[in-house]
C-alpha atoms as a PDB file:
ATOM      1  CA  UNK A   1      62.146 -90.560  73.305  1.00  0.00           C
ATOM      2  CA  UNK A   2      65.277 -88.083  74.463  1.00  0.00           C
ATOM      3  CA  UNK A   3      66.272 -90.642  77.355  1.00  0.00           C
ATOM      4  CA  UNK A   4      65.885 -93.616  74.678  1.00  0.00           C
ATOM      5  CA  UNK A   5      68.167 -91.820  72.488  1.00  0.00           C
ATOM      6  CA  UNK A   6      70.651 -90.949  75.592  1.00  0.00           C
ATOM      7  CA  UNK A   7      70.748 -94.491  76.743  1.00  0.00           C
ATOM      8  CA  UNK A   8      71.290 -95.327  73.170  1.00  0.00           C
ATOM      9  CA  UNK A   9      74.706 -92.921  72.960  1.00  0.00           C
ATOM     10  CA  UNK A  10      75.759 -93.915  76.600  1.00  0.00           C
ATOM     11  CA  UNK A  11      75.790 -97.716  75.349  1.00  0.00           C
ATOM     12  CA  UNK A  12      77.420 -97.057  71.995  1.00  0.00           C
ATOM     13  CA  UNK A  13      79.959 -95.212  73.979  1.00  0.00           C
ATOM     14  CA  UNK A  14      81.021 -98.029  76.681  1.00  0.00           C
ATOM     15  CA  UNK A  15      81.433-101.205  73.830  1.00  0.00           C
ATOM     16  CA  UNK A  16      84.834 -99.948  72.995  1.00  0.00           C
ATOM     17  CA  UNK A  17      85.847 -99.239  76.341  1.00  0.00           C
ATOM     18  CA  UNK A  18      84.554-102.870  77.442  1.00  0.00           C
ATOM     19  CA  UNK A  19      86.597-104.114  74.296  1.00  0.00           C
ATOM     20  CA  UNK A  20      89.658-102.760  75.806  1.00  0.00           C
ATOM     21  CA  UNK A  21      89.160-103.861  78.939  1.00  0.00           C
ATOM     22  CA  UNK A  22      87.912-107.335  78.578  1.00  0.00           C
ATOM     23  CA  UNK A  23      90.228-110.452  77.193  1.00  0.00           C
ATOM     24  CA  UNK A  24      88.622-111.945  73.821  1.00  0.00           C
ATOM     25  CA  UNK A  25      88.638-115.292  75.894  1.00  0.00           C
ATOM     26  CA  UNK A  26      86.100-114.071  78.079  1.00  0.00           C
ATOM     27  CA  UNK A  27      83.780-111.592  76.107  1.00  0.00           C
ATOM     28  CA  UNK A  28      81.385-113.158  74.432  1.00  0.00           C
ATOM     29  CA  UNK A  29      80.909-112.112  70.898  1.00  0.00           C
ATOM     30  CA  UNK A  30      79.316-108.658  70.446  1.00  0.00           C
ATOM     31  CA  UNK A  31      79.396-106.356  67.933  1.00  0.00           C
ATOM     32  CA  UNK A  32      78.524-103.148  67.600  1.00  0.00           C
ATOM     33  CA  UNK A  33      76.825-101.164  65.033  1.00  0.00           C
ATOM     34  CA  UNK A  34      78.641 -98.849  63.156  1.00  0.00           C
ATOM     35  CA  UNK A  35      82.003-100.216  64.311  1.00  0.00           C
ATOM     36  CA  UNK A  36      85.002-100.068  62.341  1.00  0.00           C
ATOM     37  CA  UNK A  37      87.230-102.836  61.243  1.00  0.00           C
ATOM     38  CA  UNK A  38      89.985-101.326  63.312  1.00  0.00           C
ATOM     39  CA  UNK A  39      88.445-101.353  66.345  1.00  0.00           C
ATOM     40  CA  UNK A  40      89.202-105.231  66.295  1.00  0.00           C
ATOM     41  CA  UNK A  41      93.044-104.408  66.570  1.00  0.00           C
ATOM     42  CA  UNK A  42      92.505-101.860  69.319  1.00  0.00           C
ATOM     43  CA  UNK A  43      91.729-104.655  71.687  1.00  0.00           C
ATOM     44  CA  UNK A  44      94.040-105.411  74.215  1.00  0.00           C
ATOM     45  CA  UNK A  45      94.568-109.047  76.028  1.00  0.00           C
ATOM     46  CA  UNK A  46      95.377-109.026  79.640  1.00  0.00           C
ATOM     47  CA  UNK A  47      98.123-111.398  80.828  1.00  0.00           C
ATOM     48  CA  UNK A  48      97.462-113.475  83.904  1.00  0.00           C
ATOM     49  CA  UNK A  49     101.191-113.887  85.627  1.00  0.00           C
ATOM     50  CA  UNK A  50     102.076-116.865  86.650  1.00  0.00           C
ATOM     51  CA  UNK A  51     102.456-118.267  89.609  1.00  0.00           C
ATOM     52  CA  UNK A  52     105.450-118.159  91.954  1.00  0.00           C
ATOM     53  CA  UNK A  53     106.711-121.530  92.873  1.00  0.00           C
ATOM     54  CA  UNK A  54     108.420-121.017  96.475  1.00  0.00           C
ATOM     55  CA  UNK A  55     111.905-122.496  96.922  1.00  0.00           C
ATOM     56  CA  UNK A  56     112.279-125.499  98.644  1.00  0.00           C
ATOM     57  CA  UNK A  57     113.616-125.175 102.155  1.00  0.00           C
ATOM     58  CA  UNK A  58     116.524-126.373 103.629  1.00  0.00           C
ATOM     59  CA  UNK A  59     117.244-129.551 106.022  1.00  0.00           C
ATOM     60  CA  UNK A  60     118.125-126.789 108.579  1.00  0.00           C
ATOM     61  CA  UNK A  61     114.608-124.718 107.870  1.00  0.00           C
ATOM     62  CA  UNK A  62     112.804-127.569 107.658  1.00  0.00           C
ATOM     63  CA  UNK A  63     114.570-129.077 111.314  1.00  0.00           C
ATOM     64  CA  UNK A  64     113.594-125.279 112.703  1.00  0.00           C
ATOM     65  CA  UNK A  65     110.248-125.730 111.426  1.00  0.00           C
ATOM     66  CA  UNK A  66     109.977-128.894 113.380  1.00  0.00           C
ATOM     67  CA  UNK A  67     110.085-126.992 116.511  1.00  0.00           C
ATOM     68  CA  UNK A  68     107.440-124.871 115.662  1.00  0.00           C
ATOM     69  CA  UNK A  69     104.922-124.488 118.413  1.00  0.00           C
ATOM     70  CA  UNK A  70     100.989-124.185 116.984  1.00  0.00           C
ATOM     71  CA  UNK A  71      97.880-122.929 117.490  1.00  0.00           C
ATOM     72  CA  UNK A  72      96.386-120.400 119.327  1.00  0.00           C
ATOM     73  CA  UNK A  73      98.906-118.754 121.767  1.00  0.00           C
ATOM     74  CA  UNK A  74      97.883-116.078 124.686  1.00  0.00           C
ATOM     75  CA  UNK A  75     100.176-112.749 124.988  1.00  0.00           C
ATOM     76  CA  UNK A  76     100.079-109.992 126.605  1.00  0.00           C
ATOM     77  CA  UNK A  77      97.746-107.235 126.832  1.00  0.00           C
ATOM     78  CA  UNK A  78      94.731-109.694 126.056  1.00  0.00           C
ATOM     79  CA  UNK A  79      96.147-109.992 121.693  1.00  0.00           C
ATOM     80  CA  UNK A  80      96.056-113.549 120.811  1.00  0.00           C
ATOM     81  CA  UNK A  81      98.642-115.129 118.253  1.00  0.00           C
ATOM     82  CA  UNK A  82      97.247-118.091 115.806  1.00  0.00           C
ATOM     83  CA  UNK A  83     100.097-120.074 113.976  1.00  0.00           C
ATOM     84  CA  UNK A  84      98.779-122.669 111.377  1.00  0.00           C
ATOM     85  CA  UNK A  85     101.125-124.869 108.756  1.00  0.00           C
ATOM     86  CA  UNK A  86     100.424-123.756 105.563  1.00  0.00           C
ATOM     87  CA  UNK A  87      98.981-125.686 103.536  1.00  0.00           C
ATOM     88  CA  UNK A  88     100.737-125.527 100.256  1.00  0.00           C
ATOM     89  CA  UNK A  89     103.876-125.733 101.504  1.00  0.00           C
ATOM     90  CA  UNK A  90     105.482-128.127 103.634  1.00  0.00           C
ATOM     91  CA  UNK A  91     107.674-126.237 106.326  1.00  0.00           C
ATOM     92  CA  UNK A  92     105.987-122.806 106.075  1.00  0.00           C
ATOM     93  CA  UNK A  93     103.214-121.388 108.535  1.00  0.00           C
ATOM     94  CA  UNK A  94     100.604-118.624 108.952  1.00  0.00           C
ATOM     95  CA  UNK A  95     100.838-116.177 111.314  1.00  0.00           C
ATOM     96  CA  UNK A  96      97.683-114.250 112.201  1.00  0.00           C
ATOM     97  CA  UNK A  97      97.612-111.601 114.690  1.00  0.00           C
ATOM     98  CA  UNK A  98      94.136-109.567 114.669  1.00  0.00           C
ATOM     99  CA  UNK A  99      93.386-108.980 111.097  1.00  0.00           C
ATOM    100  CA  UNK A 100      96.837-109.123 109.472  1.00  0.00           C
ATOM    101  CA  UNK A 101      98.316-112.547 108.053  1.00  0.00           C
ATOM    102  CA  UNK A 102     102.074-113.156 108.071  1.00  0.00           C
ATOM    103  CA  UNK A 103     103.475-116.174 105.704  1.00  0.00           C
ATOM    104  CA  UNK A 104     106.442-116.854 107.683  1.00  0.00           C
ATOM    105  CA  UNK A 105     109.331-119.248 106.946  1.00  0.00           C
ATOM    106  CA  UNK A 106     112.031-120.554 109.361  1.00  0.00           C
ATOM    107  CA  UNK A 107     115.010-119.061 109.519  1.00  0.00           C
ATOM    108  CA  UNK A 108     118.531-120.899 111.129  1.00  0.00           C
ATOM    109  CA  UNK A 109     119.711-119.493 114.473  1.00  0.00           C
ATOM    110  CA  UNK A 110     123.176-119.831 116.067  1.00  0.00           C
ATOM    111  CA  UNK A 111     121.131-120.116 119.471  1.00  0.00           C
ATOM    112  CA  UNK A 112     118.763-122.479 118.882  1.00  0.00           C
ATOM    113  CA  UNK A 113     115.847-120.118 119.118  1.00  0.00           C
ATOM    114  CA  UNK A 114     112.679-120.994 116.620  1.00  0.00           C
ATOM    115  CA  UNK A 115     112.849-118.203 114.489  1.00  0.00           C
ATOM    116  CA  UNK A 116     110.360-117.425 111.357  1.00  0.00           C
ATOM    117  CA  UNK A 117     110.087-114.371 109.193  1.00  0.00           C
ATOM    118  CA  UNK A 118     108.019-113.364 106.776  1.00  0.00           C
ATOM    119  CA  UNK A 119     110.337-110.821 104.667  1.00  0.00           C
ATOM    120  CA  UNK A 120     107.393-109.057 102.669  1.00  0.00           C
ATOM    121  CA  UNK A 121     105.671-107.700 105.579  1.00  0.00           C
ATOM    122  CA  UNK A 122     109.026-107.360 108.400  1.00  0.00           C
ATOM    123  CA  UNK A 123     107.211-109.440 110.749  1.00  0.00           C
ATOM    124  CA  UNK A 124     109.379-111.877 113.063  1.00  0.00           C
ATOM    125  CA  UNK A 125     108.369-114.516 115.231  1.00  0.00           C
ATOM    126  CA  UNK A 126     110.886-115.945 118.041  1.00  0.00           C
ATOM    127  CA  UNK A 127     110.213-118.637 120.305  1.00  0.00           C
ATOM    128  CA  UNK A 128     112.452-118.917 123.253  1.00  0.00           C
ATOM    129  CA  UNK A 129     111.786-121.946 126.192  1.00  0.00           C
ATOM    130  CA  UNK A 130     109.978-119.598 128.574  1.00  0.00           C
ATOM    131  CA  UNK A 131     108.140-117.226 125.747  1.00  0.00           C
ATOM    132  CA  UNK A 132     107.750-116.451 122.527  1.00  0.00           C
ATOM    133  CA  UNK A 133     107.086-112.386 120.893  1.00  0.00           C
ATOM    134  CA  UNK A 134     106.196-111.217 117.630  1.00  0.00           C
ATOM    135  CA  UNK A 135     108.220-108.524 116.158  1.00  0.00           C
ATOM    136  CA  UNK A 136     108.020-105.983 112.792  1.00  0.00           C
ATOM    137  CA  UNK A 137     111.298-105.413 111.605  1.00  0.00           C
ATOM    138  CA  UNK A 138     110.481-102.931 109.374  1.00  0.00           C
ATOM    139  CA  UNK A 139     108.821-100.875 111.500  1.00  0.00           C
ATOM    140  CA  UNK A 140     111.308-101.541 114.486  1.00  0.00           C
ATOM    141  CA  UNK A 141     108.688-102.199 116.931  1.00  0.00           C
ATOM    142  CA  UNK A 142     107.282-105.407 118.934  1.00  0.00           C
ATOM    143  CA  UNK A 143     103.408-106.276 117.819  1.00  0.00           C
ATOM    144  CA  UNK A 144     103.352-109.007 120.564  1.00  0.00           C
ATOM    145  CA  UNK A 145     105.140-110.142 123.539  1.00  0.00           C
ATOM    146  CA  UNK A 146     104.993-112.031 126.671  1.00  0.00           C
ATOM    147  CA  UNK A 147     103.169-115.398 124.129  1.00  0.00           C
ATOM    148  CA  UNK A 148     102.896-118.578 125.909  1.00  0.00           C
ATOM    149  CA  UNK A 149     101.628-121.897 125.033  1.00  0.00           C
ATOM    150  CA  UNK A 150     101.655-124.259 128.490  1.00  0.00           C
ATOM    151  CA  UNK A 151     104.879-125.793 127.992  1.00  0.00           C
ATOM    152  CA  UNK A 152     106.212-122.047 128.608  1.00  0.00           C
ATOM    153  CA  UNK A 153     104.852-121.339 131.161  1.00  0.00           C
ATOM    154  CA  UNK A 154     105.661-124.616 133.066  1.00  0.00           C
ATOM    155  CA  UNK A 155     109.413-122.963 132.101  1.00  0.00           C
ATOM    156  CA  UNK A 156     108.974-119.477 132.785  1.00  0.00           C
ATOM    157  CA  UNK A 157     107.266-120.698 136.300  1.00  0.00           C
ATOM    158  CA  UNK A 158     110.274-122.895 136.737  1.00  0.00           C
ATOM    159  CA  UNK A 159     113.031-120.197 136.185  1.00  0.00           C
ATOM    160  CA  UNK A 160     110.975-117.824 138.950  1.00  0.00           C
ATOM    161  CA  UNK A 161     111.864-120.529 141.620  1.00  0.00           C
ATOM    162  CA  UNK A 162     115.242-121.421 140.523  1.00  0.00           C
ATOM    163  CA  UNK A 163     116.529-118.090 140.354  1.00  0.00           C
ATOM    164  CA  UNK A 164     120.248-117.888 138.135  1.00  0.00           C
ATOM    165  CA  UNK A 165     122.594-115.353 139.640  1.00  0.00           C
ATOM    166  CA  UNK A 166     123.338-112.221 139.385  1.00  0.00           C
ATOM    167  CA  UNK A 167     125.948-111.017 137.416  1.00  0.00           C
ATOM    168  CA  UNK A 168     126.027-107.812 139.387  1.00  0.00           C
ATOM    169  CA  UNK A 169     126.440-110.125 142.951  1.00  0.00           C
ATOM    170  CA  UNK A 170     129.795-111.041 144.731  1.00  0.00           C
ATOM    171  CA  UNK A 171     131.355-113.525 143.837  1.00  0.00           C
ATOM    172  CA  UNK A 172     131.460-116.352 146.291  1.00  0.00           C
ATOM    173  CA  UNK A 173     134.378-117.262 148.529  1.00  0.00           C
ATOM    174  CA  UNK A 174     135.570-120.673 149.833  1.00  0.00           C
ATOM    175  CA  UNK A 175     136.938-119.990 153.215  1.00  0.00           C
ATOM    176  CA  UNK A 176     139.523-121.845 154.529  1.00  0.00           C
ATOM    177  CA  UNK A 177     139.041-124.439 157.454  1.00  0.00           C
ATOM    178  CA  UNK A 178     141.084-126.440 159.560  1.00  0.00           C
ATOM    179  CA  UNK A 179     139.533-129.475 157.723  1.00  0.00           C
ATOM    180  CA  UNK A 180     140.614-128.110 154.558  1.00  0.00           C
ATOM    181  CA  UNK A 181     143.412-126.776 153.168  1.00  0.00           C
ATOM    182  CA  UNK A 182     144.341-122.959 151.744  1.00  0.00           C
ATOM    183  CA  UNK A 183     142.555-123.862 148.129  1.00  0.00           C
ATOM    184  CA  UNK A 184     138.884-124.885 150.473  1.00  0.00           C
ATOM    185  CA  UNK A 185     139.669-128.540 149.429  1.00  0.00           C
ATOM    186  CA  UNK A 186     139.662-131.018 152.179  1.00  0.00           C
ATOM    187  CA  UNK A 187     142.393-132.092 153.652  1.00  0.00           C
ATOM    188  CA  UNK A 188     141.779-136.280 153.361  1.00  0.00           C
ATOM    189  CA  UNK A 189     140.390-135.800 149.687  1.00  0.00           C
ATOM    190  CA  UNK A 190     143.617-133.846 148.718  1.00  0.00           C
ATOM    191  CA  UNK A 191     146.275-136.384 150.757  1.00  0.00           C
ATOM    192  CA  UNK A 192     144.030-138.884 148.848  1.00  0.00           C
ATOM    193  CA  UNK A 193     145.132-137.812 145.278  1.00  0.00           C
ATOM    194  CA  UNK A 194     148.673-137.121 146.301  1.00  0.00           C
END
């Protein structure tokens, strides 16, 4: 009989609380014995916000997000980047990286580079010709580096043979021969455009 009468207070006790909690739409209609006509007024109705319509992107956002490379791409130290186009919006991807999800947008660069950011989170994604690296802007750190998809690494592999000089080398000289003249250019070529 006690833990009837218990149950009875504990349930008698929780109504109002539900009725504050709960939007009239969605509570179905209950009442409570005992319960005074101003309890109707404490209710309170929750607002659902609406939702945020993103901005449209720009002809030079949208001609960066052309260049986007997707898919699943291999980094370093065995992490694994996954970019998808998202869905709702046409010019915007998903960035996953291990658990976390970036909703990245292109950004303009003077370079050329692909670059997307997702300003919420910090997270930046560049894609160069010979690699691409994931970045937290906020945090000042790199979450990923060394990505490539194939064409990359047909790039990267192409840049080890063909190696671009050093700025720290000497320069070159042309040394004069008696075929040529004191600027290294030949003799009959320079008569010739005389």
């Amino acid at each position: 009989m006690m833990k009837l009468l218990l149950l009875g207070l504990l349930m008698g006790a929780s109504l109002p609380l539900l009725a504050q909690t709960v939007p009239s739409q969605a509570r179905p209609a209950v009442k409570a014995a005992g319960a005074h006509p101003a309890a109707k007024s404490a209710r309170k109705v929750v607002a659902v916000p609406h939702m945020i319509v993103p901005v449209a992107l720009s002809a030079e956002q949208l001609a960066v997000a052309d260049k986007v490379v997707l898919g699943k791409i291999p980094c370093e130290l065995a992490t694994q980047v996954t970019i998808s186009a998202d869905g709702r919006t046409a010019g915007r991807f998903v960035l996953e990286i291990g658990r976390e999800k970036h909703w990245m947008e292109p950004v303009p660069t003077s370079t050329g580079a692909v670059r997307l950011e997702d300003a919420k989170s910090g997270a930046v994604w560049l894609q160069l010709a010979n690699k691409s690296m994931l970045m937290n802007q906020k945090l000042g750190k790199r979450m990923a580096d060394a990505c490539m998809n194939a064409d990359q690494v047909r790039v990267a592999e192409a840049m080890e043979r063909s190696h671009a000089p050093n700025l720290l080398d000497a320069p070159r000289v042309e040394v004069a021969t008696p075929e040529s003249g004191k600027d290294g250019i030949p003799r009959a070529l320079a008569s010739a455009t005389n």
